[in-house]
C-alpha atoms as a PDB file:
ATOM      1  CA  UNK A   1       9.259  11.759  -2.035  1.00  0.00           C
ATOM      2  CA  UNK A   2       9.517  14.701  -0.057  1.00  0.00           C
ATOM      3  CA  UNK A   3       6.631  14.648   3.159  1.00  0.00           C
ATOM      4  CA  UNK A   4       5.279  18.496   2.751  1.00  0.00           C
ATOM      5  CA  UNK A   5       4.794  17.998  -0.889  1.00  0.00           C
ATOM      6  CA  UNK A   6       2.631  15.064  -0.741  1.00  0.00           C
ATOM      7  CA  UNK A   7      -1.153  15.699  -1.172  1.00  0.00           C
ATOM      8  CA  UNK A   8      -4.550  14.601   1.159  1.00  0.00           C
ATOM      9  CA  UNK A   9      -7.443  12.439   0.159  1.00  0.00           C
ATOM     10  CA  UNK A  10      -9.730  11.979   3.066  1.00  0.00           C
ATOM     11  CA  UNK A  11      -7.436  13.925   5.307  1.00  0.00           C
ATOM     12  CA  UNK A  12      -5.907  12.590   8.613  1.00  0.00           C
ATOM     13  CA  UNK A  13      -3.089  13.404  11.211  1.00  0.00           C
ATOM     14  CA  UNK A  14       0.123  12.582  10.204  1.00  0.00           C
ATOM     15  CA  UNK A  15       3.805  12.821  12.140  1.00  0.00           C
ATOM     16  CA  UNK A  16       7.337  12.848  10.690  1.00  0.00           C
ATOM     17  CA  UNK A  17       9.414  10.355  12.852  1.00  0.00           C
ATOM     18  CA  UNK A  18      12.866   9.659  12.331  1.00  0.00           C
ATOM     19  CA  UNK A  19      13.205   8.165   9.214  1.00  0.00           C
ATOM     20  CA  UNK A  20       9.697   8.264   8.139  1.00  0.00           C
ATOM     21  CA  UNK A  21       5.590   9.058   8.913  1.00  0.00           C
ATOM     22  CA  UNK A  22       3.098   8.146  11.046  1.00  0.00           C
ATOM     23  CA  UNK A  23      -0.590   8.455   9.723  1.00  0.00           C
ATOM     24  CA  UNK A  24      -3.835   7.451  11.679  1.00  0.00           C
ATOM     25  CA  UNK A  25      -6.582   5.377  10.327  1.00  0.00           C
ATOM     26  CA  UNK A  26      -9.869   6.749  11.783  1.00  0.00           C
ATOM     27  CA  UNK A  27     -12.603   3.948  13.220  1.00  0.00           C
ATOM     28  CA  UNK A  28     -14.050   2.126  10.127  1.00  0.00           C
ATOM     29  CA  UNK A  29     -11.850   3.754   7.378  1.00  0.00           C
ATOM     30  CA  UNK A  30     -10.847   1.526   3.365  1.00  0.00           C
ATOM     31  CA  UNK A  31     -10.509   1.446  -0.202  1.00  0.00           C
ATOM     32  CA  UNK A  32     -12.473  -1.596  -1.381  1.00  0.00           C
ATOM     33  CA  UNK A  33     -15.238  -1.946  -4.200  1.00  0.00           C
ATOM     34  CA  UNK A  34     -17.001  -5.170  -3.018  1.00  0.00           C
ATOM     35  CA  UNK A  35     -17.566  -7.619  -5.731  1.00  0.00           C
ATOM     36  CA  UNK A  36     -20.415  -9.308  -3.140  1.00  0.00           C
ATOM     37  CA  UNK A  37     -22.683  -5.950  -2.888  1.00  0.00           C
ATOM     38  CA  UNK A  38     -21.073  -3.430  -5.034  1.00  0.00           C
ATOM     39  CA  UNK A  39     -21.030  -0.978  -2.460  1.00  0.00           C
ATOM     40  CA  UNK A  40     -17.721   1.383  -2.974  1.00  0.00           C
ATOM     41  CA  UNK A  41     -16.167   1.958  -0.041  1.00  0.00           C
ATOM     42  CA  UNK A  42     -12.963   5.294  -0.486  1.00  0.00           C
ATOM     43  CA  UNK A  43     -12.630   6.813   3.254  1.00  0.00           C
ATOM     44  CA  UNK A  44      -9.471   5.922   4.158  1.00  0.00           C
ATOM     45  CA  UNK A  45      -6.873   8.675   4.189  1.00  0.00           C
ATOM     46  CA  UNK A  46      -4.333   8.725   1.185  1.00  0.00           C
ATOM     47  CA  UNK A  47      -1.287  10.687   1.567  1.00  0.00           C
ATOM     48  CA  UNK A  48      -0.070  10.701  -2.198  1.00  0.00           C
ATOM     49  CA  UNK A  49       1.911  12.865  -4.924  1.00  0.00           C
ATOM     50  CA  UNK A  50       0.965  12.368  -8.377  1.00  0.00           C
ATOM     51  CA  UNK A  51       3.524  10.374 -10.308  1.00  0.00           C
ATOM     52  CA  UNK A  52       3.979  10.291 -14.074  1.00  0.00           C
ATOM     53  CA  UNK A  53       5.055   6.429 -15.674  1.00  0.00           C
ATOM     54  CA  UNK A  54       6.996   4.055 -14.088  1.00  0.00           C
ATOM     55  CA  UNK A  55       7.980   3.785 -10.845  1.00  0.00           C
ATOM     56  CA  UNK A  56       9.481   1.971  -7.099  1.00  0.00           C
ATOM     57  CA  UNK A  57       7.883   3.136  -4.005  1.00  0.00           C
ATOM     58  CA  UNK A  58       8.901   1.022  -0.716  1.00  0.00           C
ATOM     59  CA  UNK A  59       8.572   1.244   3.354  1.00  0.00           C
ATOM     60  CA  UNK A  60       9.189  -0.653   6.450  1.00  0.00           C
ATOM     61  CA  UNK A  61       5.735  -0.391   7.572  1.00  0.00           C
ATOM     62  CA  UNK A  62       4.345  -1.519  11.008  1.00  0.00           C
ATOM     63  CA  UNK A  63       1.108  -1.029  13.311  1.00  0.00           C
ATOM     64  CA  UNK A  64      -0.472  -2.857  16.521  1.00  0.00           C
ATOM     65  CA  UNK A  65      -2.836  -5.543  14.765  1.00  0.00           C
ATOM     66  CA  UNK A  66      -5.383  -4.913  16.997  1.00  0.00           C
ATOM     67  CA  UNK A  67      -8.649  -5.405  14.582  1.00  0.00           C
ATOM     68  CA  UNK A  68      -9.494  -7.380  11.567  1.00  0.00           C
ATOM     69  CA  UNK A  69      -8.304  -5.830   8.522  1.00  0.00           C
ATOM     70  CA  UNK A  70      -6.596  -2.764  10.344  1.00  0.00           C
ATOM     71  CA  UNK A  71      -2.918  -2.212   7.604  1.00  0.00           C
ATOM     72  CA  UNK A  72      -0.820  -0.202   6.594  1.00  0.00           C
ATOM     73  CA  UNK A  73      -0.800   0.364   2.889  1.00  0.00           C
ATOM     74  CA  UNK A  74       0.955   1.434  -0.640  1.00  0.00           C
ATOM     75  CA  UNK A  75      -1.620   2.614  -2.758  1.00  0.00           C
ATOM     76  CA  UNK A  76      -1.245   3.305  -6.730  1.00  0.00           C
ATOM     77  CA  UNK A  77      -4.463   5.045  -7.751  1.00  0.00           C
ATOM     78  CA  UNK A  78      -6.275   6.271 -11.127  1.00  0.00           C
ATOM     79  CA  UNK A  79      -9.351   6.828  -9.683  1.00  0.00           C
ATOM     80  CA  UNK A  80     -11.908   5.520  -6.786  1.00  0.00           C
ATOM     81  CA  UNK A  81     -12.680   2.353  -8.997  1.00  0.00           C
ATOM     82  CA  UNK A  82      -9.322   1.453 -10.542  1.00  0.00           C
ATOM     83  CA  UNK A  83      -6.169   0.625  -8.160  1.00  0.00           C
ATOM     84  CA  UNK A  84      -3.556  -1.575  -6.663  1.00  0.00           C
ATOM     85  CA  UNK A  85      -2.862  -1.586  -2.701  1.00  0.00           C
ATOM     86  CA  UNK A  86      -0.200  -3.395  -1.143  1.00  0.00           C
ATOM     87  CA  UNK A  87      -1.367  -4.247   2.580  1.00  0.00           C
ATOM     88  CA  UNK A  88       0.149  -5.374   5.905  1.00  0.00           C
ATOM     89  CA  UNK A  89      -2.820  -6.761   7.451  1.00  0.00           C
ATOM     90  CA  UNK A  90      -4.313  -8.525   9.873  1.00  0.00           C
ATOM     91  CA  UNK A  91      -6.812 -10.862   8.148  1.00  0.00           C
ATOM     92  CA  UNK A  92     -10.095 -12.606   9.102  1.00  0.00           C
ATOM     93  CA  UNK A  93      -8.006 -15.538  10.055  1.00  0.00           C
ATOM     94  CA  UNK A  94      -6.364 -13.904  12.826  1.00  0.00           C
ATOM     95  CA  UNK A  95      -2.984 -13.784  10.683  1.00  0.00           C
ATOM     96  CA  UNK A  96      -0.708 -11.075  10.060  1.00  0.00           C
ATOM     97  CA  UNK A  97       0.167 -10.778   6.376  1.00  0.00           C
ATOM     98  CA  UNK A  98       0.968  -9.266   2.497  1.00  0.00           C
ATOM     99  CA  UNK A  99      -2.779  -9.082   1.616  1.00  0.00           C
ATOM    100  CA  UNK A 100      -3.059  -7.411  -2.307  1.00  0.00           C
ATOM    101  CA  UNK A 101      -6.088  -5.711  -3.535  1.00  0.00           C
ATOM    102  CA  UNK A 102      -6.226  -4.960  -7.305  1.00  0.00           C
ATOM    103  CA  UNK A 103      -9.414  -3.306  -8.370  1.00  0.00           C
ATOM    104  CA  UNK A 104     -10.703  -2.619 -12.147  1.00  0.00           C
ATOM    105  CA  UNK A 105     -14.776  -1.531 -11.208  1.00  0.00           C
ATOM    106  CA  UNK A 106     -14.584  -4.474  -8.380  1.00  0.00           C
ATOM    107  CA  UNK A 107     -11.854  -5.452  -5.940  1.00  0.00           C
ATOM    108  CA  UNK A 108     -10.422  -8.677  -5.472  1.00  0.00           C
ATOM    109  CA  UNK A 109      -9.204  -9.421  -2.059  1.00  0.00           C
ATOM    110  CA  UNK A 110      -6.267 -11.621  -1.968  1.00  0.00           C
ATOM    111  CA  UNK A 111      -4.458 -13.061   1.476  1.00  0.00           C
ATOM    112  CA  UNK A 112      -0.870 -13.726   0.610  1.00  0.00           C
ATOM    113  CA  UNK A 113       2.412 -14.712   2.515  1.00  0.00           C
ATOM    114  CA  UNK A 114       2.120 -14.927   6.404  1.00  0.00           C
ATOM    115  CA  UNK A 115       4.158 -13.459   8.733  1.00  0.00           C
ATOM    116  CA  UNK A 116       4.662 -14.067  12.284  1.00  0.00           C
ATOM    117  CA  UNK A 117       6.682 -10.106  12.847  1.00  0.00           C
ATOM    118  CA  UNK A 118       5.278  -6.888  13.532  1.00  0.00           C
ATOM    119  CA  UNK A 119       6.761  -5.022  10.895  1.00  0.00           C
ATOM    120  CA  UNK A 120       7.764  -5.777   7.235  1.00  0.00           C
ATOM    121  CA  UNK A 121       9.296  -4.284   4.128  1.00  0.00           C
ATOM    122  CA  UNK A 122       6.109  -3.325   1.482  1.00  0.00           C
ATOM    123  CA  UNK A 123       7.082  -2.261  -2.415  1.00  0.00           C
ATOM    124  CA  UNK A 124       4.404  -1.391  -5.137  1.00  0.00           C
ATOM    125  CA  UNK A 125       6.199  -0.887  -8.808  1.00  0.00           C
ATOM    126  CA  UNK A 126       4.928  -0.081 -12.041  1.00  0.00           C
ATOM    127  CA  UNK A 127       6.017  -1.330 -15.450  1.00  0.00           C
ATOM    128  CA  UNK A 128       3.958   0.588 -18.411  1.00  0.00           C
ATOM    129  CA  UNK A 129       0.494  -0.863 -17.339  1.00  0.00           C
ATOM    130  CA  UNK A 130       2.078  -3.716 -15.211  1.00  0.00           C
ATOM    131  CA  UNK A 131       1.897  -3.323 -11.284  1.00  0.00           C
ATOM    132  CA  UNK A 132       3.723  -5.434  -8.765  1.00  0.00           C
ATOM    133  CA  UNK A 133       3.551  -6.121  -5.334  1.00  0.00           C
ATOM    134  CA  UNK A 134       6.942  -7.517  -3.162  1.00  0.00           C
ATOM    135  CA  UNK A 135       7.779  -7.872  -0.118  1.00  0.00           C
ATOM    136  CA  UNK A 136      11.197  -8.528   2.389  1.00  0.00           C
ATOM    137  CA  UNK A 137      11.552  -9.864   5.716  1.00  0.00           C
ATOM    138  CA  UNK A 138      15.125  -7.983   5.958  1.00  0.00           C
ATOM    139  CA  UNK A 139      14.970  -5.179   3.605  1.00  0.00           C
ATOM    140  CA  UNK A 140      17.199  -6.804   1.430  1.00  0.00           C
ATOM    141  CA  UNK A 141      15.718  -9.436  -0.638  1.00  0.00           C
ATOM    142  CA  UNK A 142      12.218  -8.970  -2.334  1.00  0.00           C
ATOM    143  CA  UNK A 143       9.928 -11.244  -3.119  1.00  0.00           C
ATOM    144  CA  UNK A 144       6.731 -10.836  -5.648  1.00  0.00           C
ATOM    145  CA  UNK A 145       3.472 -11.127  -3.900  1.00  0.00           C
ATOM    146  CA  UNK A 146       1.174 -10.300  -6.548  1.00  0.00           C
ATOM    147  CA  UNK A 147       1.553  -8.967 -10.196  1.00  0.00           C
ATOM    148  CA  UNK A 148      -1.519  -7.789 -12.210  1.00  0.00           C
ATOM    149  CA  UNK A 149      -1.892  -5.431 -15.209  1.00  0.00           C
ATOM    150  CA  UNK A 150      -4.060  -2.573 -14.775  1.00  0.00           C
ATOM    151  CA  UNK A 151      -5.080  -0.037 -17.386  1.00  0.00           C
ATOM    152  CA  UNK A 152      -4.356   3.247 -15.362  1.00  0.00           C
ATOM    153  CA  UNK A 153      -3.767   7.011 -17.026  1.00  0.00           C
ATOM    154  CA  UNK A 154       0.500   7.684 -17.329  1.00  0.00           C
ATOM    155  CA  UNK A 155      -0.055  10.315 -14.180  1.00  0.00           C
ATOM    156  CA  UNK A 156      -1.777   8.373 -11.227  1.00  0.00           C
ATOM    157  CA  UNK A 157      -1.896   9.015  -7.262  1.00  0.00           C
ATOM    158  CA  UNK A 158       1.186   7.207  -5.788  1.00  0.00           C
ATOM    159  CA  UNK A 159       1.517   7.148  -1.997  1.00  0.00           C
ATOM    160  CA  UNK A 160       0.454   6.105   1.896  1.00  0.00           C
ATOM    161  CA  UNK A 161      -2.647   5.209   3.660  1.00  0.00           C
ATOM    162  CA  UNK A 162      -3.953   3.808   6.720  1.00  0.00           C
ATOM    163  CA  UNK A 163      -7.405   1.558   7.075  1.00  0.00           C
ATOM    164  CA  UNK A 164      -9.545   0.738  10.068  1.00  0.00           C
ATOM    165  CA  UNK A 165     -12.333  -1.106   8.492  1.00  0.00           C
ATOM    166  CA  UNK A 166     -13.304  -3.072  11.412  1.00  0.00           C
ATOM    167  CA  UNK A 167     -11.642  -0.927  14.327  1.00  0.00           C
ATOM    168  CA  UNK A 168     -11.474   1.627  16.334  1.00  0.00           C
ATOM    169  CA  UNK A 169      -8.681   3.099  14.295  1.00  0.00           C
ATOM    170  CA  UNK A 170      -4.618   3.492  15.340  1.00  0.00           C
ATOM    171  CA  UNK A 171      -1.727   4.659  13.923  1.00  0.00           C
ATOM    172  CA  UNK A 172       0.695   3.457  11.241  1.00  0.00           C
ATOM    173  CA  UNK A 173       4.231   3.523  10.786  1.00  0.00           C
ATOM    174  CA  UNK A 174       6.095   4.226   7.408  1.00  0.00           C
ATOM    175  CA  UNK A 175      10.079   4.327   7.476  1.00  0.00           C
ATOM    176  CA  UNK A 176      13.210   3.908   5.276  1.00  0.00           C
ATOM    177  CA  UNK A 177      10.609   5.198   2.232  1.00  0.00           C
ATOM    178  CA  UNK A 178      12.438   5.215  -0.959  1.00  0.00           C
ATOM    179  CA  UNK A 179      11.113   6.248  -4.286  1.00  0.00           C
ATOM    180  CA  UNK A 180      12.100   6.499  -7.447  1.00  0.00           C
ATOM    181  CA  UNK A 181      11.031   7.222 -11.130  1.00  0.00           C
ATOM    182  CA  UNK A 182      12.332   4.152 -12.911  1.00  0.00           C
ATOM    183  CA  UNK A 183      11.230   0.874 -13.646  1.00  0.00           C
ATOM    184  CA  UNK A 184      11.768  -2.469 -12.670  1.00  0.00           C
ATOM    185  CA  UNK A 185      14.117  -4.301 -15.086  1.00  0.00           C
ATOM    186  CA  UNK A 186      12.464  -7.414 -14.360  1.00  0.00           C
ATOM    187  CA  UNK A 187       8.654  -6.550 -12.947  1.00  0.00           C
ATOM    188  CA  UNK A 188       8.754  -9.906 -11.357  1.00  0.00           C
ATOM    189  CA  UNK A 189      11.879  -9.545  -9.544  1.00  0.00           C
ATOM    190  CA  UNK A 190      11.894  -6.667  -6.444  1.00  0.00           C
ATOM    191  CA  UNK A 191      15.345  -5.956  -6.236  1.00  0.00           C
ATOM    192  CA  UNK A 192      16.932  -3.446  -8.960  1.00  0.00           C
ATOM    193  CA  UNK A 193      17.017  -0.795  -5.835  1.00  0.00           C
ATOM    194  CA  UNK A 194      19.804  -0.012  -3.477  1.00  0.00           C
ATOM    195  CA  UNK A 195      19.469  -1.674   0.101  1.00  0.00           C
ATOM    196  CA  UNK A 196      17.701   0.022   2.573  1.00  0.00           C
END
């Protein structure tokens, strides 16, 4: 995944930094289709390439939790009412965690694993129609937070973005990215990649 190559939606600033990106989320920027009041929600800026079948796409990824919901994400997307995002978030309850959002017309909104770091290890895979979620404390060992099949096109949007829904906005933090166009031997298990 080369940086220049990548594509905008709902462009942003962005910086290399060694061994990685930076891209700010703009004041009261997300991806979410509320099941509540159906309202769909698509302003937060997705750095992406297009990506054809399976694949691994993982980041250290880190911000400043300073408002509710404010994460960095890994987003798979077909279009603005079908996709998976992998989130490090800090939720309504004040924690800092792996929060998954799958979305087929509606998004559900799921708080996972806590955390008590600043910064954590995010992958989003893809088996055939099958995407999973893991996560690492270390970089070395990943765990699955969420698995879910979705029925998304073979070419989809496969990349970075940044949400503010709450805030005032701030920067995230992407490093030691790694991508790669194969699948996931076992979906359930994160760790057929080198270590980072």
């Amino acid at each position: 995944m080369i940086y220049k190559n990548l594509k905008w939606l709902n462009e942003s600033q962005y910086h290399e930094i060694d061994n990685g990106i930076e891209i700010y989320a703009p004041e009261h920027t997300d991806y979410f289709v509320n099941p509540v009041n159906h309202d769909v929600i698509t302003s937060a800026p997705f750095l992406y390439q297009e990506v054809t079948g399976d694949f691994i796409l993982r980041a250290k990824v880190s911000h400043d939790f300073l408002s509710t919901y404010d994460a960095c994400v890994l987003l798979a997307q077909d279009h603005d009412r079908l996709w998976a995002k992998a989130c490090f978030e800090l939720t309504d309850i004040g924690t800092h965690s792996i929060v998954t959002v799958m979305t087929n017309e509606h998004s559900d909104d799921a708080n996972g694993v806590i955390v008590d770091t600043q910064e954590i290890w995010l992958q989003l895979a893809r088996k055939d129609n099958m995407f999973a979620i893991h996560y690492s404390l270390d970089g070395r060992i990943f765990s699955m937070a969420r698995l879910t099949y979705l029925p998304m096109r073979k070419t989809i949007k496969v990349g970075f973005s940044a949400q503010s829904p709450l805030g005032d906005g701030g920067m995230r933090c992407f490093t030691n990215i790694l991508f790669k166009k194969k699948r996931l031997t076992d979906i359930r298990n994160g760790n057929d990649l080198p270590l980072i």
